[in-house]
Each structure stands twice: as structure tokens, then as C-alpha cells.
C-alpha atoms as a PDB file:
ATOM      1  CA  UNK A   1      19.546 -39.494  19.589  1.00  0.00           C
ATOM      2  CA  UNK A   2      19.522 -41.273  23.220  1.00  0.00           C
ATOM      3  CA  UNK A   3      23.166 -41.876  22.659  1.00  0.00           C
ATOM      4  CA  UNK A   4      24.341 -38.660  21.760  1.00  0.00           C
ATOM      5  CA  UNK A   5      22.377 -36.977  24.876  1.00  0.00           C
ATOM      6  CA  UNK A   6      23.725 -39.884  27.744  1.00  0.00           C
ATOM      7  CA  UNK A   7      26.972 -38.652  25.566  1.00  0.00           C
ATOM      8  CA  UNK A   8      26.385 -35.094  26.233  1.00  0.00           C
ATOM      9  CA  UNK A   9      25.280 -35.514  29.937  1.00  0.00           C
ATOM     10  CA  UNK A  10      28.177 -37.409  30.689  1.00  0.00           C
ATOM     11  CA  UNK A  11      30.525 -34.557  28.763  1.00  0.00           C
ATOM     12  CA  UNK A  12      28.756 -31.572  30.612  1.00  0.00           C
ATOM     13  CA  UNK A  13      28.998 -33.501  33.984  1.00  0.00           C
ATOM     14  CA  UNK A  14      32.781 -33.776  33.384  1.00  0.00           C
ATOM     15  CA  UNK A  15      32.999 -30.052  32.964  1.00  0.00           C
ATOM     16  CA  UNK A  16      31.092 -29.380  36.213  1.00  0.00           C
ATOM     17  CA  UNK A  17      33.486 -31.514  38.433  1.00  0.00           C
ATOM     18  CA  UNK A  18      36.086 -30.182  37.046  1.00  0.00           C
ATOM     19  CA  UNK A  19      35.019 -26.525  38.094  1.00  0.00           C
ATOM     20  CA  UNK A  20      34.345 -27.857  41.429  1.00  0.00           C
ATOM     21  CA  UNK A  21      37.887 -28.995  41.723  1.00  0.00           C
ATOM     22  CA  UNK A  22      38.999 -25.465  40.241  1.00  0.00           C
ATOM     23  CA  UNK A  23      37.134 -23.773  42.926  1.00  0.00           C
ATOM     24  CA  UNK A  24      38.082 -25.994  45.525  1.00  0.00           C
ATOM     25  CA  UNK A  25      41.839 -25.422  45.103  1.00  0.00           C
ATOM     26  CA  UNK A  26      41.593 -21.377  44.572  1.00  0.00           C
ATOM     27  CA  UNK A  27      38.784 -22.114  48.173  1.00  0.00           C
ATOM     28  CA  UNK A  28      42.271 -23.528  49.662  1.00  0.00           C
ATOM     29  CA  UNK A  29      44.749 -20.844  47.720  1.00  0.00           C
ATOM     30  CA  UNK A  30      43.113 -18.204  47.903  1.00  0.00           C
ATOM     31  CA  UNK A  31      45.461 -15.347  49.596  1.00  0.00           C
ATOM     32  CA  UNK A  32      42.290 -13.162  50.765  1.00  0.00           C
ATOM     33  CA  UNK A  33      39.478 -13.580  52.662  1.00  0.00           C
ATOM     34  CA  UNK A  34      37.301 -12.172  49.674  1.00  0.00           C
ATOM     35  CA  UNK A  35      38.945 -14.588  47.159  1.00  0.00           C
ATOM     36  CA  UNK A  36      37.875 -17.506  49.376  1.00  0.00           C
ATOM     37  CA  UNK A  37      34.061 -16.362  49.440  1.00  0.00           C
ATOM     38  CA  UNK A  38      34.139 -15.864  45.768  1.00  0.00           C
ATOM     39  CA  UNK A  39      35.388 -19.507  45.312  1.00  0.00           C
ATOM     40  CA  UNK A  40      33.043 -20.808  48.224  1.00  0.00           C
ATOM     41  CA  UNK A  41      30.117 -18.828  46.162  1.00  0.00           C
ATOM     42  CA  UNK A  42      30.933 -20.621  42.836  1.00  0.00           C
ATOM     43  CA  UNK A  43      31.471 -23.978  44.678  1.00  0.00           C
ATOM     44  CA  UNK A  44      27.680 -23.482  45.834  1.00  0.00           C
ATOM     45  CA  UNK A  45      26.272 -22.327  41.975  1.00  0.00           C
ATOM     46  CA  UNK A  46      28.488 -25.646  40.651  1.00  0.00           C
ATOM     47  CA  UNK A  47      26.463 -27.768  43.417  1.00  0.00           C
ATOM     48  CA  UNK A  48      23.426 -26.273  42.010  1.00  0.00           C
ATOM     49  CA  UNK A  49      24.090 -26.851  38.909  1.00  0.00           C
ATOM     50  CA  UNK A  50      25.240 -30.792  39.863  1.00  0.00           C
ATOM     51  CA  UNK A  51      21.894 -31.235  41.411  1.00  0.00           C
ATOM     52  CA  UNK A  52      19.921 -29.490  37.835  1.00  0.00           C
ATOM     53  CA  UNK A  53      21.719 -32.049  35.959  1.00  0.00           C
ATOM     54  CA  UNK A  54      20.192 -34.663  38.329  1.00  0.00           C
ATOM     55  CA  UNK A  55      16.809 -33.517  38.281  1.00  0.00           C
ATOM     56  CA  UNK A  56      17.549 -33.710  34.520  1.00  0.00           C
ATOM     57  CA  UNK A  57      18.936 -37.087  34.340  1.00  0.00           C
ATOM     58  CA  UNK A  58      16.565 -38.721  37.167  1.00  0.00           C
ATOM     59  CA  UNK A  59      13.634 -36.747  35.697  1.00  0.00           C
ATOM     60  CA  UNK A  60      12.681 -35.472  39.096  1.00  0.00           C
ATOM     61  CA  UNK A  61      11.175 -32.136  39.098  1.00  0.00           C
ATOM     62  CA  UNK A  62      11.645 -31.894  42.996  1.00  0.00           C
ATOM     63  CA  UNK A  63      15.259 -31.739  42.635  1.00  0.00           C
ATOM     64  CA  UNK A  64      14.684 -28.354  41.313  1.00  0.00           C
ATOM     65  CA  UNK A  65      13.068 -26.831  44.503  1.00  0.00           C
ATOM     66  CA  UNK A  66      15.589 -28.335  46.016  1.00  0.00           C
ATOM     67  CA  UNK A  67      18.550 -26.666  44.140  1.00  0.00           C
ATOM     68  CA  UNK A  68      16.097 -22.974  44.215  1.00  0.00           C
ATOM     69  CA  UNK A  69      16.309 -23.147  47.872  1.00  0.00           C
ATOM     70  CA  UNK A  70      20.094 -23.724  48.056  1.00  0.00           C
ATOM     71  CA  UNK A  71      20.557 -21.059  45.353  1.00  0.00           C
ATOM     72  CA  UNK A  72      18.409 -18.684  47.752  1.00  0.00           C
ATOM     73  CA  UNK A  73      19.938 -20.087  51.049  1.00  0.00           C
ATOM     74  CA  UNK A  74      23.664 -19.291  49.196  1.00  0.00           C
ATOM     75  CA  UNK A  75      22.800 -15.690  48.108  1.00  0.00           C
ATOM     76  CA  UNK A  76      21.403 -14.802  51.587  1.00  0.00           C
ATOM     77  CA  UNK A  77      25.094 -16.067  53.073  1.00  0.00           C
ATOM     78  CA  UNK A  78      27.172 -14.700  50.456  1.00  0.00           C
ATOM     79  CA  UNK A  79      25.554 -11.434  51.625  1.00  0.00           C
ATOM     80  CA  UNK A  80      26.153 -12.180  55.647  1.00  0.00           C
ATOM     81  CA  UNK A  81      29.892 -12.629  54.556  1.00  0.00           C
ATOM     82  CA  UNK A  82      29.752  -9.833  52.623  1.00  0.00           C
ATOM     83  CA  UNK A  83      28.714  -7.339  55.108  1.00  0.00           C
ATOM     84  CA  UNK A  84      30.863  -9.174  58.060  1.00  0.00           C
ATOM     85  CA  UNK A  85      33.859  -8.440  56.018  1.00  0.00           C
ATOM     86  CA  UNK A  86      33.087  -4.773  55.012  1.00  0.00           C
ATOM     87  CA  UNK A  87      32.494  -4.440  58.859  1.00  0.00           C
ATOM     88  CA  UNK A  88      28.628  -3.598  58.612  1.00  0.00           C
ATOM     89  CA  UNK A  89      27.093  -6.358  60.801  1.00  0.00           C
ATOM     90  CA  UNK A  90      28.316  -5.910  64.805  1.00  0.00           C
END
């Protein structure tokens, strides 16, 4: 069973760098200021979920307060950027 899980850690950590890649080129593609949040917003939730899988694998539970205050720190910017762009903050 400890083979098939290091198997399945290394499998799902795969999948998350690839969707960090994916979001870094549509970060660098993207034609609109709005598509460039969105893949700067995802970037952040895939670094959150990179650091879960660490507090997973290194069986840290402090690595989870860590990635709760990024996820709040994120959402609080997304919403900055959000109302700069719709023209609300001044």
C-alpha cells in the first residue's frame, strides 16, 4: 500500500505542475487584462494546492496555515484587481 500512495503522490504532483505550466502560458497569452487575473488566480490555488501536497507528504500540519493564509491573502487581491479594473477603487 506505501507503494501505490508514493505512486499516487508522485502522479497527482505531475498533474499539478502541469496546470501551473498551463496557467503560466495563458498568464503570458492572455489577450485581456481579465484573462491574465484569471490565470494569475489559478496559478495561486495550484501553489496552494503544491504546498497541501507537501504538508501531506512531509506530514507537517503547519504547512496548512501556511497555504490558508495564501488562499486568504489571494482572494483579498483577486478582489483589489477586480474592482481596479471595473474602475471602483480611485
Amino acid at each position: 500500500m506505501d507503494r501505490l500512495a508514493d505512486l499516487l503522490f508522485q502522479i497527482s504532483f505531475y498533474f499539478i505542475l502541469i496546470s501551473m505550466v498551463m496557467s503560466f502560458i495563458r498568464l503570458i497569452k492572455g489577450p485581456t487584462i481579465v484573462d491574465r487575473v484569471v490565470a494569475l488566480d489559478s496559478m495561486t490555488i495550484v501553489s496552494i494546492s503544491i504546498i497541501v501536497y507537501l504538508a501531506l507528504y512531509f506530514q507537517r500540519v503547519i504547512y496548512l496555515d501556511v497555504a490558508l493564509v495564501y488562499g486568504l491573502l489571494s482572494f483579498i487581491g483577486v478582489i483589489a484587481v477586480a474592482r481596479y479594473i471595473e474602475g471602483g477603487l480611485k
